[in-house]
Protein backbone atom coordinates (compact mmCIF):
# COMPACT_ATOMS: atom_id res chain seq x y z
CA UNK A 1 15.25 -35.34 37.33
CA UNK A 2 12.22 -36.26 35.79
CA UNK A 3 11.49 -39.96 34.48
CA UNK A 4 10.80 -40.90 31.08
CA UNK A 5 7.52 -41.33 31.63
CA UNK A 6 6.70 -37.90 32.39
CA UNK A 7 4.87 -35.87 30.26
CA UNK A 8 6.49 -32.65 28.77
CA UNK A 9 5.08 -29.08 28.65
CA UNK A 10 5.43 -25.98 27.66
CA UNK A 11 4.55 -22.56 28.87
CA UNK A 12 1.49 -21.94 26.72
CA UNK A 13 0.83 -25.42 27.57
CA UNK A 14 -0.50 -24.68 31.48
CA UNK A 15 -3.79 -24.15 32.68
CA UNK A 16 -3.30 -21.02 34.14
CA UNK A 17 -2.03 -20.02 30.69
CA UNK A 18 -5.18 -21.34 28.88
CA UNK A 19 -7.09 -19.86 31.54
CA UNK A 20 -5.52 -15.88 31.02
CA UNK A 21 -6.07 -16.38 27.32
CA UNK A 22 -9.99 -17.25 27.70
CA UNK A 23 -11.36 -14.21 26.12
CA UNK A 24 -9.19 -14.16 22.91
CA UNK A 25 -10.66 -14.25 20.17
CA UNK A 26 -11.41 -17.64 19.04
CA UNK A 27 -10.23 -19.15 22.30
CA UNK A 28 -11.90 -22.29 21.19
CA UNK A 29 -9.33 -23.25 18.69
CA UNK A 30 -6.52 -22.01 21.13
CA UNK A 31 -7.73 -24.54 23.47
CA UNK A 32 -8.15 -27.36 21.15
CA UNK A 33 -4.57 -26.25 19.13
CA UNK A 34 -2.71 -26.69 22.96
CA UNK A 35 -4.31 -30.02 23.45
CA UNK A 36 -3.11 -31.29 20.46
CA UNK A 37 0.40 -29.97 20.44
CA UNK A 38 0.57 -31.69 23.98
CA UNK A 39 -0.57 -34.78 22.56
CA UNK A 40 2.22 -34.45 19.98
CA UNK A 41 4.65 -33.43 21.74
CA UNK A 42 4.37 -36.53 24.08
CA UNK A 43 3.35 -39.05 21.22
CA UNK A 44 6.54 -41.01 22.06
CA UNK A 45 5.02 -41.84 25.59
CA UNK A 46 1.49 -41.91 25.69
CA UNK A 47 0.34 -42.83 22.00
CA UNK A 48 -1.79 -46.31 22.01
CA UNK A 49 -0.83 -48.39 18.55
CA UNK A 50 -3.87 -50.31 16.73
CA UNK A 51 -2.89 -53.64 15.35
CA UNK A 52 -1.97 -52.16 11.90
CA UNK A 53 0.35 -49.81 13.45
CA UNK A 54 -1.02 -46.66 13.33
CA UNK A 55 -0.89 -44.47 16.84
CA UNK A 56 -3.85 -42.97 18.23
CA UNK A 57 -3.06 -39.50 19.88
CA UNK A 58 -3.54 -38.70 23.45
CA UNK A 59 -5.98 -35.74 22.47
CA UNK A 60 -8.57 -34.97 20.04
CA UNK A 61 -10.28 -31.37 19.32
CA UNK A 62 -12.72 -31.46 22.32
CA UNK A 63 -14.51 -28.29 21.27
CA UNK A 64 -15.49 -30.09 17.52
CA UNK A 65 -18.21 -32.19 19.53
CA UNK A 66 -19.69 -28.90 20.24
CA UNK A 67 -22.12 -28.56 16.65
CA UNK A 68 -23.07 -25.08 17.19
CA UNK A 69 -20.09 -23.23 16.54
CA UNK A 70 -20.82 -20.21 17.92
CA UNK A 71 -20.81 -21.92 21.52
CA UNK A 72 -17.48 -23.42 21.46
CA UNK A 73 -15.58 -20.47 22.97
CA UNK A 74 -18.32 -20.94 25.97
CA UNK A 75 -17.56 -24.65 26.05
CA UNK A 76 -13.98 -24.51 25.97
CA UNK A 77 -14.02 -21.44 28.58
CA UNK A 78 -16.30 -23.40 30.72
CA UNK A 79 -13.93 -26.26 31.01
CA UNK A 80 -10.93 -23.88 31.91
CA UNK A 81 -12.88 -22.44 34.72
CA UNK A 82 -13.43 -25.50 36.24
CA UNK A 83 -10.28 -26.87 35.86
CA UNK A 84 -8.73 -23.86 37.57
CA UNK A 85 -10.54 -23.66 40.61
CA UNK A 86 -9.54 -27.88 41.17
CA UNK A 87 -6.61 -28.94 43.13
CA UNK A 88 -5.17 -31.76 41.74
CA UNK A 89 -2.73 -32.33 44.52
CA UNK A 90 -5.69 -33.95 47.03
CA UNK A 91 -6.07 -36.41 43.81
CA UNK A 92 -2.38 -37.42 43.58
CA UNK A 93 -2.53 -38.60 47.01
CA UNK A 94 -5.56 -40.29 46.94
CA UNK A 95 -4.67 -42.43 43.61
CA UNK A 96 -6.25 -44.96 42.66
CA UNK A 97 -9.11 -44.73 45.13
CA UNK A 98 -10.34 -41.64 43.45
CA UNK A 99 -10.09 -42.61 40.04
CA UNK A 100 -11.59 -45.50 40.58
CA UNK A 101 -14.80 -43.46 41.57
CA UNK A 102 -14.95 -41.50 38.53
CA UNK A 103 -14.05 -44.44 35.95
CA UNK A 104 -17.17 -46.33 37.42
CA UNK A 105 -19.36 -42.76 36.89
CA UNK A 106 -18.03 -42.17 33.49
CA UNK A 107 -18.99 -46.25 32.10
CA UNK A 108 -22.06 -46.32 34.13
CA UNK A 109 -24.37 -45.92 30.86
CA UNK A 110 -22.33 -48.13 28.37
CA UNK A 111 -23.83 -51.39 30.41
CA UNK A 112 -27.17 -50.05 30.09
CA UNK A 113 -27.41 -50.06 26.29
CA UNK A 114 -26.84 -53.37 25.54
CA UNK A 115 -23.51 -52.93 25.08
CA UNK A 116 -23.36 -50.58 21.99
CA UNK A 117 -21.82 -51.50 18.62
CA UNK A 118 -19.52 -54.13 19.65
CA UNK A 119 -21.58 -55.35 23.00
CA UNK A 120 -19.19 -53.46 25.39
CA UNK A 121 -19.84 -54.48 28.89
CA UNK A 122 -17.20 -53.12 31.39
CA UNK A 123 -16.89 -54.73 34.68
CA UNK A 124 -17.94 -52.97 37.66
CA UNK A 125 -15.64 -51.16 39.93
CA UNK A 126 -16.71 -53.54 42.81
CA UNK A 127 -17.17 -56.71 41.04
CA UNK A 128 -13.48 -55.91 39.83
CA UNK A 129 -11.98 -55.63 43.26
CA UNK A 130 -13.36 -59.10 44.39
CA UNK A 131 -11.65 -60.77 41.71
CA UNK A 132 -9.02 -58.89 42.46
CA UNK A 133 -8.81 -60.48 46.09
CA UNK A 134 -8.94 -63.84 44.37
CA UNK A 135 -6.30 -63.48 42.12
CA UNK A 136 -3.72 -61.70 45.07
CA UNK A 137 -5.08 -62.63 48.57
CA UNK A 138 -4.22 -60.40 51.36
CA UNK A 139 -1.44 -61.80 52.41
CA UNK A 140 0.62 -61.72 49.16
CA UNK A 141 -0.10 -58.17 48.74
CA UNK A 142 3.27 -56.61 48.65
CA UNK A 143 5.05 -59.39 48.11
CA UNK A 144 4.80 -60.70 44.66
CA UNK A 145 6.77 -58.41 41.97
CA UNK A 146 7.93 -58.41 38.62
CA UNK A 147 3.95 -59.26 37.25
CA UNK A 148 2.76 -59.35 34.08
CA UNK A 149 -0.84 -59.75 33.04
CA UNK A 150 -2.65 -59.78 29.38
CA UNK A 151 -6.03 -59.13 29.02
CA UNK A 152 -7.55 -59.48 25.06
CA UNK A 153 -10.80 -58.16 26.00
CA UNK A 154 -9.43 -55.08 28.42
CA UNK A 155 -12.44 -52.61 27.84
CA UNK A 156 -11.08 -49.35 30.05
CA UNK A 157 -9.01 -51.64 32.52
CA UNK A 158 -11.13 -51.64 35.85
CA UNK A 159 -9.97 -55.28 36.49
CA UNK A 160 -6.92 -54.37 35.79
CA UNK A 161 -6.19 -51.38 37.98
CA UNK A 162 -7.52 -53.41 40.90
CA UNK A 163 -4.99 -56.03 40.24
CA UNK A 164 -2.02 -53.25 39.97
CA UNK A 165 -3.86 -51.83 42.58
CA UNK A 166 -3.24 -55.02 45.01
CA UNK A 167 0.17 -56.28 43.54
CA UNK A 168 1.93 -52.82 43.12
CA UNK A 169 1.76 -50.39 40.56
CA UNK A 170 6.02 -49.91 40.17
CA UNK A 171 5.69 -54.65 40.40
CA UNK A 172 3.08 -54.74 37.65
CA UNK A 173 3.32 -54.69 33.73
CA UNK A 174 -0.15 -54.83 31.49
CA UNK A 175 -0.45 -55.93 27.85
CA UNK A 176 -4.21 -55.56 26.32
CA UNK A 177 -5.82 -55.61 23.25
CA UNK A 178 -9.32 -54.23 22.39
CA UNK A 179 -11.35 -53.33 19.75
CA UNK A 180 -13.10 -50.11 20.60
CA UNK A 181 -11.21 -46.82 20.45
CA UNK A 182 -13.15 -45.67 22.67
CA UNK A 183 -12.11 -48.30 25.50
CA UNK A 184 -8.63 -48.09 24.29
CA UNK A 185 -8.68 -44.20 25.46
CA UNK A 186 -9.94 -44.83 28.89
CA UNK A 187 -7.61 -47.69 29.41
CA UNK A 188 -4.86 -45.31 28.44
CA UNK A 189 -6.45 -42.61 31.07
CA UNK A 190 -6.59 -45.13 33.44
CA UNK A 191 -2.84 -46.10 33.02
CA UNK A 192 -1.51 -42.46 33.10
CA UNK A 193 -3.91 -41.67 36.36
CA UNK A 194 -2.73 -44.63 37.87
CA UNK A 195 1.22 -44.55 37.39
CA UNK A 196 0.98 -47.14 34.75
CA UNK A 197 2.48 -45.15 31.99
CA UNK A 198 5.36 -47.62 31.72
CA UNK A 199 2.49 -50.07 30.19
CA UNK A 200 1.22 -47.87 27.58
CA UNK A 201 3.63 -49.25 24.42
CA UNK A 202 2.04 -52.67 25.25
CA UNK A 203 -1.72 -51.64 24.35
CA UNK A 204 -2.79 -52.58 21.27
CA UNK A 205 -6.43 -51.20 20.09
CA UNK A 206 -7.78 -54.16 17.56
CA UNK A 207 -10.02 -57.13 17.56
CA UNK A 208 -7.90 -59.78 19.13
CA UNK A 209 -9.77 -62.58 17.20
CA UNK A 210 -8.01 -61.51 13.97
């Protein structure tokens, strides 16, 4: 039996699905129509709240960012075809050592802009893990449980996967507030990669100051 924390699909939902259904017509808008109905149909679990209460979906319309319309099929075909050739079962054994990788290549240009509209600077993947050390020293890995840790300036959560990563993912609970959306999403991502879902209800996106 599956936990609550699962997320729930349906047929039409799968990749291989999405991936026999490439050359409808307008597959664009199939494939951006199944993301959102996922998103819906998990809302319950993986929606992040703002502080006024509103919840932000898991998914948006990928293929919208795409401003030429006539090459959003392509785009949307293009990311089916790479997503079924992947095996994603060499990345659920791996964990947080994997994602940890791609996190630090997908925030790699936000510290090189001066931050961006609201001065974002996320902490580096290897900065992250010393302080991680510091905070749960090898020999109380393992051995602390029942955690909980607040961060009001949580960005996408590097710090805070290395400290799940060291206490215990199933010993760990997370509460953060920021004020980008955009952080809030890969926090979120980072959560669900990293078997945090349990956390999700208790990230807020908002500017903690207020």
């Amino acid at each position: 039996q599956m936990g609550g924390d699962t997320a729930r699909l349906k047929p039409h939902h799968f990749i291989s699905y999405l991936f026999s259904q490439q050359n409808a017509p307008d597959f664009a808008k199939l494939f951006d129509d199944t993301l959102r109905d996922i998103a819906q149909t998990n809302n319950d679990v993986f929606a992040v709240k703002t502080d006024g209460g509103a919840k932000l979906v898991l998914f948006d319309r990928v293929s919208e960012y795409i401003a030429d319309e006539s090459k959003r099929d392509a785009f949307c075909r293009a990311i089916i075809n790479k997503l079924i050739e992947f095996s994603f079962e060499r990345i659920f054994t791996q964990k947080f050592d994997f994602y940890a990788t791609i996190f630090e290549y997908l925030i790699k240009d936000y510290n090189s802009n001066s931050g961006g509209k609201y001065a974002e600077y996320y902490t580096p993947h290897a900065v992250a893990h010393i302080m991680a050390a510091i905070l749960v020293p090898t020999d109380q890995q393992g051995k602390v449980k029942n955690v909980s840790c607040y961060d009001p300036s949580a960005g996408s959560g590097t710090l805070l996967m290395n400290v799940a990563h060291a206490i215990g993912e199933n010993r760990y609970s997370i509460y953060t507030q920021d004020i980008s959306q955009k952080s809030s999403n890969l926090l979120r991502l980072n959560l669900i990669l990293n078997n945090l879902v349990h956390s999700i209800p208790n990230v807020i996106q908002g500017n903690t100051v207020l």
